[in-house]
Protein backbone atom coordinates (compact mmCIF):
# COMPACT_ATOMS: atom_id res chain seq x y z
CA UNK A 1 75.36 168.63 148.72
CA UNK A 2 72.41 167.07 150.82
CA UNK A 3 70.30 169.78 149.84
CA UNK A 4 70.80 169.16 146.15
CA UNK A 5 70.09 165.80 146.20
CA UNK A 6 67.12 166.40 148.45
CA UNK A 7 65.64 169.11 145.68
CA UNK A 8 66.90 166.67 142.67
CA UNK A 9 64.41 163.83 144.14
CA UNK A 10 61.83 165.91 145.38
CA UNK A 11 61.50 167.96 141.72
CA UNK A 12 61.60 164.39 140.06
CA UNK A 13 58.96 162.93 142.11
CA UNK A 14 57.02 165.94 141.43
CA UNK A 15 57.50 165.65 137.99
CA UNK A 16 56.73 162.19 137.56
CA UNK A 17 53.24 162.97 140.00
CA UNK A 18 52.67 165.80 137.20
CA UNK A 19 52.92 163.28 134.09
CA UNK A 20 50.88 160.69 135.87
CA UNK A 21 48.17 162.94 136.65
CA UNK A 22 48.19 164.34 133.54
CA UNK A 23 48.09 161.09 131.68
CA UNK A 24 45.31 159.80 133.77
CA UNK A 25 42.76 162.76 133.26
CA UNK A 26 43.42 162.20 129.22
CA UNK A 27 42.41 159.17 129.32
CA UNK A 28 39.26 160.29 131.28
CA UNK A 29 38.12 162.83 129.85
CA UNK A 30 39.16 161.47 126.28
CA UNK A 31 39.83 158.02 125.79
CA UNK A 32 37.28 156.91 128.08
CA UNK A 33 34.25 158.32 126.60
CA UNK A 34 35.07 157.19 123.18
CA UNK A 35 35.51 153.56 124.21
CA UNK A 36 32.30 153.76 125.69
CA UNK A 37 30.74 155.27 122.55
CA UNK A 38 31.95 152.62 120.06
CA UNK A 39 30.71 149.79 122.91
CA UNK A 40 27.29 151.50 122.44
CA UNK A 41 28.22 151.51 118.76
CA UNK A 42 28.42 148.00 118.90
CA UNK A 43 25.38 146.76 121.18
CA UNK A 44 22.89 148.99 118.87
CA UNK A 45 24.18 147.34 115.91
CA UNK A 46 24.53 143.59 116.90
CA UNK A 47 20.44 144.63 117.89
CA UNK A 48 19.86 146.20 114.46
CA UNK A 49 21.49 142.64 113.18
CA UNK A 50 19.20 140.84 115.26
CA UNK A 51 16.20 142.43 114.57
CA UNK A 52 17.08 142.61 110.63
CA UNK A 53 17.02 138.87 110.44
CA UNK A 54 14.25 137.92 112.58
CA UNK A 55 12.17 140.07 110.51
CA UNK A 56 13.41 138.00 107.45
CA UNK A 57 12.32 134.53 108.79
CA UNK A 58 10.74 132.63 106.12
């Protein structure tokens, strides 16, 4: 009975390890990048804004 509730906490761990690591290279390699895109989104087009009305100063 040890045994099986050694193996029971040791396979849950692992599977818990598995999710976590699996959830935190998503978000790497796919969240991540677009957040930073639609930031960069964003600064270039507060600029354009900028730009678009100093040009129309009267």
């Amino acid at each position: 009975m040890k045994q099986l509730t050694k193996g029971f906490l040791i396979g849950t761990a692992s599977t818990l390890a598995a999710i976590v690591s699996g959830a935190v290279a998503f978000h790497k390699t796919v969240i991540k990048p677009v957040e930073e895109e639609e930031v960069k989104f964003d600064e270039n087009r507060r600029a354009a804004t900028r730009k678009n009305r100093s040009a129309h100063q009267f």
